[in-house]
Protein backbone atom coordinates (compact mmCIF):
# COMPACT_ATOMS: atom_id res chain seq x y z
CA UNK A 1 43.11 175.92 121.86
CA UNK A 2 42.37 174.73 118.64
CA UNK A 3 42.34 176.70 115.19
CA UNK A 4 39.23 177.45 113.49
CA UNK A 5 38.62 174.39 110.70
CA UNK A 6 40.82 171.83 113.01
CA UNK A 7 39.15 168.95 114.70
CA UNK A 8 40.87 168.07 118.30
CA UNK A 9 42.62 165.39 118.81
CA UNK A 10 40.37 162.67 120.22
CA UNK A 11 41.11 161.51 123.66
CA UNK A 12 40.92 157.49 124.21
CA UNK A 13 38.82 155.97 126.51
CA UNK A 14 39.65 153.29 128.40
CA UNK A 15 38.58 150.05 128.73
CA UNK A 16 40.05 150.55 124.49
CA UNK A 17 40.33 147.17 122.19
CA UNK A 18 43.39 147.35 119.66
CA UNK A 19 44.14 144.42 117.39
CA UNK A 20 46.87 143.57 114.77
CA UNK A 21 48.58 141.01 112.50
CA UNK A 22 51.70 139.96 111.57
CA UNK A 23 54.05 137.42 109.79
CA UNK A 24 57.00 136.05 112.31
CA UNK A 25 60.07 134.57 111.27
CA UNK A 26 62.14 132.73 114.00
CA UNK A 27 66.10 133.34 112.85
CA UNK A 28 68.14 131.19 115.43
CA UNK A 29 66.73 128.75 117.74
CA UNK A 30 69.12 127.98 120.87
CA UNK A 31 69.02 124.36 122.25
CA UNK A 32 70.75 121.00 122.66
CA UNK A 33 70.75 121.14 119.01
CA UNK A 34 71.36 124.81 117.85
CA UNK A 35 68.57 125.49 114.69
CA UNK A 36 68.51 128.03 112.23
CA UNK A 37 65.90 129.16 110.30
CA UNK A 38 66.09 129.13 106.15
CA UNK A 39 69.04 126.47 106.68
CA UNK A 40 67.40 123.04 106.16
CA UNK A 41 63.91 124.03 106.36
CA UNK A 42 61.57 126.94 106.96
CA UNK A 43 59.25 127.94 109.30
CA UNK A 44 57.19 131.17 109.41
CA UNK A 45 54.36 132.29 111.75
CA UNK A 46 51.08 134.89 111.24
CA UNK A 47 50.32 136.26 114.59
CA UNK A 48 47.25 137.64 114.93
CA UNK A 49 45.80 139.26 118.55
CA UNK A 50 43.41 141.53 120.53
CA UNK A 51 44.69 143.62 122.90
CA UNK A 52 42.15 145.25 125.87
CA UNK A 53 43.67 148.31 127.04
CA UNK A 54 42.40 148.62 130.88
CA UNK A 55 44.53 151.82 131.21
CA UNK A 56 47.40 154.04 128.58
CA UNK A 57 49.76 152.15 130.05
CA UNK A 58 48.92 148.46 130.56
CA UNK A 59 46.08 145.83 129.23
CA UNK A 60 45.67 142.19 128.29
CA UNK A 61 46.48 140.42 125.23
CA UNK A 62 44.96 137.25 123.23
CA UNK A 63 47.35 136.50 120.52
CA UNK A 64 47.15 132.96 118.54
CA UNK A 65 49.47 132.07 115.98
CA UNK A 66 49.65 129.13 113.27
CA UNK A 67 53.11 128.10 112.08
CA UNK A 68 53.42 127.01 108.66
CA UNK A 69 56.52 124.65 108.38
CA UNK A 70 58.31 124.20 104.66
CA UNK A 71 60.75 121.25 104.62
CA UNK A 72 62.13 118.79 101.33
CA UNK A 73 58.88 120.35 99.10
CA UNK A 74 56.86 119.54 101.32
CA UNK A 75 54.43 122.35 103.57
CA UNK A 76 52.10 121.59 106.44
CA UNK A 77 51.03 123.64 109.46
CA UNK A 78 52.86 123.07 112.16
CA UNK A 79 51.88 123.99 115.50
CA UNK A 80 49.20 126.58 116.65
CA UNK A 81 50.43 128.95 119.30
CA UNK A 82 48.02 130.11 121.83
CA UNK A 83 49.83 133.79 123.77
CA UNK A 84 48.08 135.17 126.25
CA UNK A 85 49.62 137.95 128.50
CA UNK A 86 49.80 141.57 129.36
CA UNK A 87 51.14 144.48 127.42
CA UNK A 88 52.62 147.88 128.58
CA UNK A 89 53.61 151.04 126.88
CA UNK A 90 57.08 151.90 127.31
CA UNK A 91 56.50 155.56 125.94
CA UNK A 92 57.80 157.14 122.25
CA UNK A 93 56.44 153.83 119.92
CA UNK A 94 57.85 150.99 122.46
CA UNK A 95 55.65 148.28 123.73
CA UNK A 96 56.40 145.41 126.08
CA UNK A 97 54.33 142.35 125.71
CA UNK A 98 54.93 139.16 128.44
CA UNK A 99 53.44 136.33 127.24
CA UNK A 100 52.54 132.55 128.52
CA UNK A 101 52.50 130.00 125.67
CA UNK A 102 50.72 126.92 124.68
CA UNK A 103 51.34 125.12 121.45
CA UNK A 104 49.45 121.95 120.12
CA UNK A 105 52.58 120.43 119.77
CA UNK A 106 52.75 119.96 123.19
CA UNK A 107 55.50 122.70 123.88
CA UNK A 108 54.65 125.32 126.62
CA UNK A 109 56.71 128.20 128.11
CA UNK A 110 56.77 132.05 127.61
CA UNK A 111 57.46 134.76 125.17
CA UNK A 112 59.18 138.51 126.08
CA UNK A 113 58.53 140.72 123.34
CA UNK A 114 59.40 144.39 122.57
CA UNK A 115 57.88 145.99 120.17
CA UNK A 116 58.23 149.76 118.31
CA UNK A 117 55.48 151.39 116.40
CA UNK A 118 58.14 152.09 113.11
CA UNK A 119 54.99 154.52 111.28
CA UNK A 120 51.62 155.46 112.53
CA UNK A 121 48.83 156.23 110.55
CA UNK A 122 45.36 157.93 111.33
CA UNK A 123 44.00 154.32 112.21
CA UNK A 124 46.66 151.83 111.59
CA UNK A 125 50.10 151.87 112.37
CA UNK A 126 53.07 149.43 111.30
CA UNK A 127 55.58 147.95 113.66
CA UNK A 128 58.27 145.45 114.23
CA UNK A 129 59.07 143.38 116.88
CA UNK A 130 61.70 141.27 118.49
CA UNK A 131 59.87 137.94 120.10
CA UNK A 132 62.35 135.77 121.97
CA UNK A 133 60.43 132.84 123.00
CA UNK A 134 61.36 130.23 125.37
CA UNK A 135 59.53 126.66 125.24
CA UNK A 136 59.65 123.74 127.58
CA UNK A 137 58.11 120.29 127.65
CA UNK A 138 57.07 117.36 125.10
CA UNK A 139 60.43 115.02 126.02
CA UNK A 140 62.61 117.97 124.46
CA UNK A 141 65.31 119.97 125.23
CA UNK A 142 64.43 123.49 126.70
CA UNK A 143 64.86 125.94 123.92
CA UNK A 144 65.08 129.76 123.26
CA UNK A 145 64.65 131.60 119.99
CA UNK A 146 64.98 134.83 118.29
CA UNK A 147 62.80 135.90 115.87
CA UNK A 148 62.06 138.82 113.75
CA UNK A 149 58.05 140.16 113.62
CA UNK A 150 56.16 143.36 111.78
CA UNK A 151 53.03 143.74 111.06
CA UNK A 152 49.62 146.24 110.86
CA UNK A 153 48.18 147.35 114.08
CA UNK A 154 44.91 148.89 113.98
């Protein structure tokens, strides 16, 4: 029942579209060559993504990301990461999103990433979220990285 002068809490309904953004910083990259971020050069990310909620639980996700690389004074885009996957709610703030990946710079693999909704608003929330990708391909070593992501969901 709800008190005189309160509106209910609206129910969702599902198919539901969600998006967000985000700034991504790899820390530590893990390969033939270990790499770490902030060291000899810089690279950070702005993620940016659609999710299509079929159900409370589970829905698809269209994330693309250009990397901005900052080496000896010099800045350039780097690579532009196309992430497309599924996402589930884990329940109290957690979300689990697997993800294939395609880069332009010829890389390809897949990203694991949990996620926690860290304060939610009436119609935008803020979270953070630890990415670990792992890339293959382009005559390099296979790699793995762990990076560090929050951002505005709305």
């Amino acid at each position: 029942m709800v008190a005189f002068g309160q509106n209910p809490t609206p129910e969702h309904t599902y198919p539901r579209m969600t998006g967000y953004v985000g700034i991504i910083h790899p820390i530590v990259t893990f390969s033939e060559h270990n790499t770490v971020n902030f060291k000899d050069s810089y690279v950070v990310g702005f993620p940016m993504g659609l999710n299509l909620w079929k159900t409370a639980k589970a829905g698809f996700s269209l994330e693309i990301v250009p990397h901005i690389l900052s080496e000896k004074g010099i800045s350039r885009m780097s690579n532009l990461l196309i992430h497309p996957g599924v996402v589930l709610a884990l329940g109290k703030g957690f979300t689990f999103a697997g993800r294939a990946a395609f880069e332009t710079s010829g890389r390809y693999g897949f990203t694991p990433v949990l996620n926690k909704v860290v304060k939610k608003n009436t119609h935008s929330s803020y979270y953070v979220a630890l990415p670990l990708p792992v890339r293959f391909g382009n005559d390099r070593p296979a790699s793995a990285t762990i990076g560090f992501q929050f951002g505005l969901s709305f």
